[in-house]
Protein backbone atom coordinates (compact mmCIF):
# COMPACT_ATOMS: atom_id res chain seq x y z
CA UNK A 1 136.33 114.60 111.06
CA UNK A 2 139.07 112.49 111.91
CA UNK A 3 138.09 108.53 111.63
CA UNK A 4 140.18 105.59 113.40
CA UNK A 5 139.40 102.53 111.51
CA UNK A 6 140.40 99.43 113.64
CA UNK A 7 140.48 96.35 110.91
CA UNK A 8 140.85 92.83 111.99
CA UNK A 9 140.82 90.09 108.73
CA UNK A 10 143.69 88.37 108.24
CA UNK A 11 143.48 88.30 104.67
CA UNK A 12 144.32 91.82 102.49
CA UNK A 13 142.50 90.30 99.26
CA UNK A 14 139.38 89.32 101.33
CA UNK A 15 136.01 90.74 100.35
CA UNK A 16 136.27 92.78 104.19
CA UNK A 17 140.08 94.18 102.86
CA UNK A 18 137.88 95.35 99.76
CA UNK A 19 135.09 96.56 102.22
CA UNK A 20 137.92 98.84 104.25
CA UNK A 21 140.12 100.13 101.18
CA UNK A 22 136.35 101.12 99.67
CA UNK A 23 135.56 102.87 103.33
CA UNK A 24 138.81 104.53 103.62
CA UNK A 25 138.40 106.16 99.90
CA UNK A 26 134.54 107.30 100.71
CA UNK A 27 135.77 109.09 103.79
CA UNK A 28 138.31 110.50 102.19
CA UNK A 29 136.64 111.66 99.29
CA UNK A 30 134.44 113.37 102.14
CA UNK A 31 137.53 115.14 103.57
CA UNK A 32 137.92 113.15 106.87
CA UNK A 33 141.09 112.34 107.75
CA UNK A 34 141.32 108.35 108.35
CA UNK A 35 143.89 106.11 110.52
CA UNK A 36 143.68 102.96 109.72
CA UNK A 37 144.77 100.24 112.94
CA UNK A 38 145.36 96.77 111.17
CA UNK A 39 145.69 94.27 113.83
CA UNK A 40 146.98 91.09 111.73
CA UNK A 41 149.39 93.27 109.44
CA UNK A 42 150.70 95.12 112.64
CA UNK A 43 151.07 91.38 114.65
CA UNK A 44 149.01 92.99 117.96
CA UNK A 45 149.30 90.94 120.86
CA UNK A 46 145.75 89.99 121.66
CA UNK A 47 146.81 88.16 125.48
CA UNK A 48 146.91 90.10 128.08
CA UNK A 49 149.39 89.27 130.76
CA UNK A 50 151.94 90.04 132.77
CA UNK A 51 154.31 91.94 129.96
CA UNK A 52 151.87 94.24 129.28
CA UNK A 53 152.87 95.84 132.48
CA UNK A 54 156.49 96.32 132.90
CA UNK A 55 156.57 98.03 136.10
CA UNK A 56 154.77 95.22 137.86
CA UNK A 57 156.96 93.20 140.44
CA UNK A 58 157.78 89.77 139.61
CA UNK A 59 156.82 88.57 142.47
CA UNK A 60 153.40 90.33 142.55
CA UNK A 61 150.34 88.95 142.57
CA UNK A 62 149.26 89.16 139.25
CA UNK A 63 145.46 90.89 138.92
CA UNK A 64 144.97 92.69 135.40
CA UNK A 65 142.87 95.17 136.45
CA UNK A 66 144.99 96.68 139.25
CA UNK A 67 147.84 96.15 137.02
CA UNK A 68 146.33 98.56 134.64
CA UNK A 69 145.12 100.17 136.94
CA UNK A 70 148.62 101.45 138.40
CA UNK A 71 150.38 101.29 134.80
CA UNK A 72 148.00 103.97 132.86
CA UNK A 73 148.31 106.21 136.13
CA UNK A 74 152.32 105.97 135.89
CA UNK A 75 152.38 106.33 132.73
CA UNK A 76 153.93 102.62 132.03
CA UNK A 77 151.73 100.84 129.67
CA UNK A 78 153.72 99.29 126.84
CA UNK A 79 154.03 101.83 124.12
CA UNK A 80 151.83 99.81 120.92
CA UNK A 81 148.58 100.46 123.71
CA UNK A 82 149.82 103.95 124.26
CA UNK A 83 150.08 104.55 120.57
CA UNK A 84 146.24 103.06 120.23
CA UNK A 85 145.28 104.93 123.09
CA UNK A 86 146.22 108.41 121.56
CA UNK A 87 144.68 107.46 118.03
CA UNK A 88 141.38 107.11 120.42
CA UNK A 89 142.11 110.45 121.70
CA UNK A 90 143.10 112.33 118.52
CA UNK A 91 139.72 110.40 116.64
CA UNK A 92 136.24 112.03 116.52
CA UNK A 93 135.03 108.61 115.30
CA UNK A 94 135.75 105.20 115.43
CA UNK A 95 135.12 102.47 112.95
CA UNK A 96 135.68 98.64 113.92
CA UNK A 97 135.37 95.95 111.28
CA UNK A 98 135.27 92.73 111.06
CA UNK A 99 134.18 89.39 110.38
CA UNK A 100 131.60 88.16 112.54
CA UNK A 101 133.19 84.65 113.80
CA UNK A 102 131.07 82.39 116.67
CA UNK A 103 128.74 85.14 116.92
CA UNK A 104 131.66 87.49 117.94
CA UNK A 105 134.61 89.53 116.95
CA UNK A 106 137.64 87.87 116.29
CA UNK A 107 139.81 87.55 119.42
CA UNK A 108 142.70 89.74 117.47
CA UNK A 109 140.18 92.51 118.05
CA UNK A 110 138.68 91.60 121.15
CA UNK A 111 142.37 91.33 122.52
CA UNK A 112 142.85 95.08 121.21
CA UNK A 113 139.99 96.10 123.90
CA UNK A 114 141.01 94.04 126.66
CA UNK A 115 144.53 95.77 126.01
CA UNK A 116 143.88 99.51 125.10
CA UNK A 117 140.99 99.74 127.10
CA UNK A 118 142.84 100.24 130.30
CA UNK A 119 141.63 100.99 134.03
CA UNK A 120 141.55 105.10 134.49
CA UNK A 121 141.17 105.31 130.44
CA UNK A 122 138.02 103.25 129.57
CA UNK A 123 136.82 102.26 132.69
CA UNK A 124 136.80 102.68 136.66
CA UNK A 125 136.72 106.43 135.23
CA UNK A 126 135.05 109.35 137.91
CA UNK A 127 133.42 108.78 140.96
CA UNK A 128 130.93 106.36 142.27
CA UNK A 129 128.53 107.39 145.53
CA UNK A 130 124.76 106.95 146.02
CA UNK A 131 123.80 109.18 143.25
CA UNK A 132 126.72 108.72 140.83
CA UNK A 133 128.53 105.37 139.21
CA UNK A 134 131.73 106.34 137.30
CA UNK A 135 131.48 107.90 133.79
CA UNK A 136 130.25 105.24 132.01
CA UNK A 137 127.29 104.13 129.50
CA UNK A 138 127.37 107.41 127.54
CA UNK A 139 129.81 109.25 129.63
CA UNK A 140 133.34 108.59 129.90
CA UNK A 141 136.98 109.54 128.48
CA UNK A 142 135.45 108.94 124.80
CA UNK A 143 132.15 110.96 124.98
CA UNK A 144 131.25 113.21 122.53
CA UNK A 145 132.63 111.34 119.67
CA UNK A 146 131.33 108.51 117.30
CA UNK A 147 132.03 104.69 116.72
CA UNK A 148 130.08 101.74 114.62
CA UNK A 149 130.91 98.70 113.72
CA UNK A 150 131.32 97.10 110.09
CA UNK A 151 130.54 93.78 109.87
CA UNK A 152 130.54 90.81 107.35
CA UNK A 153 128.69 87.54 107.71
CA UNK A 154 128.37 84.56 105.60
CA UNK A 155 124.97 84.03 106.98
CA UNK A 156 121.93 85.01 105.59
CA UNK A 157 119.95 88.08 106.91
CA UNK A 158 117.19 86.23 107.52
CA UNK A 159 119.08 83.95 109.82
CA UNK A 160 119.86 86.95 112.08
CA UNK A 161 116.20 88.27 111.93
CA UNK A 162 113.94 89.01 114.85
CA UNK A 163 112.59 85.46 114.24
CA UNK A 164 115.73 83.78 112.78
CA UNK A 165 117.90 80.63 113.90
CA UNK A 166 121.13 82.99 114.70
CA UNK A 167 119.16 85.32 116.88
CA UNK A 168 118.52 89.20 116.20
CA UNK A 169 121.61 90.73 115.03
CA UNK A 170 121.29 93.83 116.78
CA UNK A 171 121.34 91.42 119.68
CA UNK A 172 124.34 89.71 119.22
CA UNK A 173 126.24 92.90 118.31
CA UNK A 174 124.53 94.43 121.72
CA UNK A 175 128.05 93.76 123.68
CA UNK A 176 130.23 95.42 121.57
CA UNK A 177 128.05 98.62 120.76
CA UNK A 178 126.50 98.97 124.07
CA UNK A 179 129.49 97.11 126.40
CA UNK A 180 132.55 98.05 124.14
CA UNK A 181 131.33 101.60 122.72
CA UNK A 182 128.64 103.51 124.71
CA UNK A 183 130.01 102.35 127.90
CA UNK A 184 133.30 104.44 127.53
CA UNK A 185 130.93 107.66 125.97
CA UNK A 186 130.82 107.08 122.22
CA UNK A 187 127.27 107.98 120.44
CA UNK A 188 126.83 104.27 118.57
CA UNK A 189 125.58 104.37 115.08
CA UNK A 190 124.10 101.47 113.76
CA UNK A 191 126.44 98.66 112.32
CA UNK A 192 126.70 98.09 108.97
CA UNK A 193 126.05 94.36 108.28
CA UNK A 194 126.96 92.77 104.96
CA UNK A 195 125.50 89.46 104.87
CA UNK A 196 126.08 86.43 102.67
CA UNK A 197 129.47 87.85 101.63
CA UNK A 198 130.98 84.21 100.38
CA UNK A 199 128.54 84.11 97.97
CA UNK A 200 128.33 87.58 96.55
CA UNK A 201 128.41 87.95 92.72
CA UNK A 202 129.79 91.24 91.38
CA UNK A 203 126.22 92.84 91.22
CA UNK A 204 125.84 92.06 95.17
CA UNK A 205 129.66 93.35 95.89
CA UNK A 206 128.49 96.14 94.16
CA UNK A 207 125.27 96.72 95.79
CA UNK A 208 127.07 96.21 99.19
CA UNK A 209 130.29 98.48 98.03
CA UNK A 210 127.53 101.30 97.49
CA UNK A 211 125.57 100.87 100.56
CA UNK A 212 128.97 101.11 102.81
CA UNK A 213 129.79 104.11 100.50
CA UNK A 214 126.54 105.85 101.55
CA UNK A 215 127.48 104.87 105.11
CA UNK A 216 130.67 106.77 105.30
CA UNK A 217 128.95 109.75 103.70
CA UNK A 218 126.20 109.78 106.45
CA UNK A 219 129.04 108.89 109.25
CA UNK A 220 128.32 112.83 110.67
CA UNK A 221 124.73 112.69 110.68
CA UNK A 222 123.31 109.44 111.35
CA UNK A 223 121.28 109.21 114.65
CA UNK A 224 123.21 106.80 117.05
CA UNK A 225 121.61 103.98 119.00
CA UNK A 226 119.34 105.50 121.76
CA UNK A 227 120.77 104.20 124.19
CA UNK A 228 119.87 105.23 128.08
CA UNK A 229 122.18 107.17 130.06
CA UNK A 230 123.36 105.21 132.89
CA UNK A 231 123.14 108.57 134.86
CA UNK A 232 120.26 109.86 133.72
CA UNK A 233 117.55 108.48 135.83
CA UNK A 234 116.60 105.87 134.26
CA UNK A 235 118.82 103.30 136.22
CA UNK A 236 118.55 103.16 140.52
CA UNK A 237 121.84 103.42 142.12
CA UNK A 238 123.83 101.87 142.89
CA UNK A 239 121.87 98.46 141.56
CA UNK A 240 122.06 99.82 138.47
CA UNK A 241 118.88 98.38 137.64
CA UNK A 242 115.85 100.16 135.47
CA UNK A 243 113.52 101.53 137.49
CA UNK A 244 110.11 100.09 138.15
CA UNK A 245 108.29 102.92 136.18
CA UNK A 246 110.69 102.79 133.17
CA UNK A 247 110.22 100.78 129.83
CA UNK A 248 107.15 98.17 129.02
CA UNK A 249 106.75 95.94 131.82
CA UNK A 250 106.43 92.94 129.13
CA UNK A 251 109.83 93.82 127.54
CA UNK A 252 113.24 92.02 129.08
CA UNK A 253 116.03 91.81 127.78
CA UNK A 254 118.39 94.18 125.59
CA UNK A 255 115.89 95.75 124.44
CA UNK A 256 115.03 97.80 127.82
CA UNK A 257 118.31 99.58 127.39
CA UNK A 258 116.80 101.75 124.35
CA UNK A 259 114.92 104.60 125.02
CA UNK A 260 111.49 104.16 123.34
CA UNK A 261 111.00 100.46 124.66
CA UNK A 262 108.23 101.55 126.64
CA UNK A 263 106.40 102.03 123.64
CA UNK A 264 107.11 98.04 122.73
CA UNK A 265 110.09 98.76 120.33
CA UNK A 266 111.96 95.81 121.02
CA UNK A 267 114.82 95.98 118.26
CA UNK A 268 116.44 98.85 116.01
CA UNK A 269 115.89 97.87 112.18
């Protein structure tokens, strides 16, 4: 396979610039070819505004998504999102890591989507009637190919248990896997979380180093996320709401978005 790895730590001798140089050499060592996109090496330009879309008139009203909207279809994006678009296009998988920061990705990273992700790539993508709304939520330009997410925490894992202070982690991570990744098409494997990583001693780096190493070996075959289709019944249109008859009645939340939480599975382990 080819693998896009999209790193965002500003630090090269961190534990999470350990974490990708030990990824990189596992999926090599599989025979993947890897990219690797380093946002604070490379200086990206997390804002989006107004130079991100030379063609626009100065005097124009300025509204980002019609502004992508008319660069990506004339062809006039800035070349560094270009460049990230095609490594999208040329990977079968992605891989986005990072440190999890106020519950979130770093805003290097999250200023990477808002850029690359552009109207008629990653969204407002097909048509949308009575029966039909857009390729999105496991269709779209990136279906067919993989993503996860590898992410390091100083918390404890306990803390982002079902029953823990931080909340569930599969819950916080729920807008990037389901919001960032299915929504354009990719099949979402489950993150990989390293927790406690400012207090690891060499046994636990190498406990961790192993686990991420059996990660990247099982990057091909790992089940993704079951995720519903937002096209494939499940959801009225164009509410895009569950249906009455789908999923557990007692179940709200994220949770109702994963096929199986009619039978009261209410978070993946």
């Amino acid at each position: 396979m080819k693998v896009l790895l999209v790193y965002a730590h500003p630090e090269p001798r961190s534990l999470n610039g350990a974490l990708r140089d030990i990824a990189v050499k596992a999926l090599e060592a599989e025979g993947h070819e890897v990219r690797v996109t380093d946002l604070y090496a490379e200086g990206w330009k997390s804002e989006i505004g107004r130079s991100d879309f030379p063609a626009l008139a100065p005097d124009a009203r300025f509204k980002p998504s019609r502004a992508s909207k008319e660069a990506f279809a004339t062809d006039t994006l800035t070349a560094d999102v270009k460049t990230e678009q095609e490594k999208l296009l040329w990977a079968d998988a992605l891989i986005l890591q990072f440190p999890l920061w106020w519950y979130s990705m770093p805003a290097i990273l999250k200023g990477w989507v808002d850029r690359v992700y552009a109207y008629g790539f990653a969204y407002g993508v097909g048509e949308h009637s009575d029966k039909y709304w857009g390729r999105r939520f496991g269709e779209g330009t990136l279906a067919g190919k993989r993503a996860m997410l590898v992410v390091t925490t100083g918390g404890w894992e306990e803390h982002y248990s079902p029953r823990g202070v931080n909340g569930p982690i599969d819950d916080l991570l729920f807008p990037i896997n389901h919001g960032i990744l299915f929504y354009p098409g990719y099949d979402v494997l489950p993150p990989f979380v390293a927790y406690r990583v400012d207090s690891l001693d060499d046994a636990g780096f190498q406990a961790t180093a192993d686990q991420l190493k059996e990660r990247m070996h099982t990057l091909a075959t790992t089940a993704p996320i079951p995720y519903r289709r937002q096209n494939g019944g499940d959801y009225a249109i164009p509410t895009l709401e569950l249906r009455p008859e789908v999923g557990d009645p007692r179940i709200n939340g994220f949770a109702l978005h994963l096929n199986g939480a009619h039978r009261g599975e209410t978070a993946l382990r």
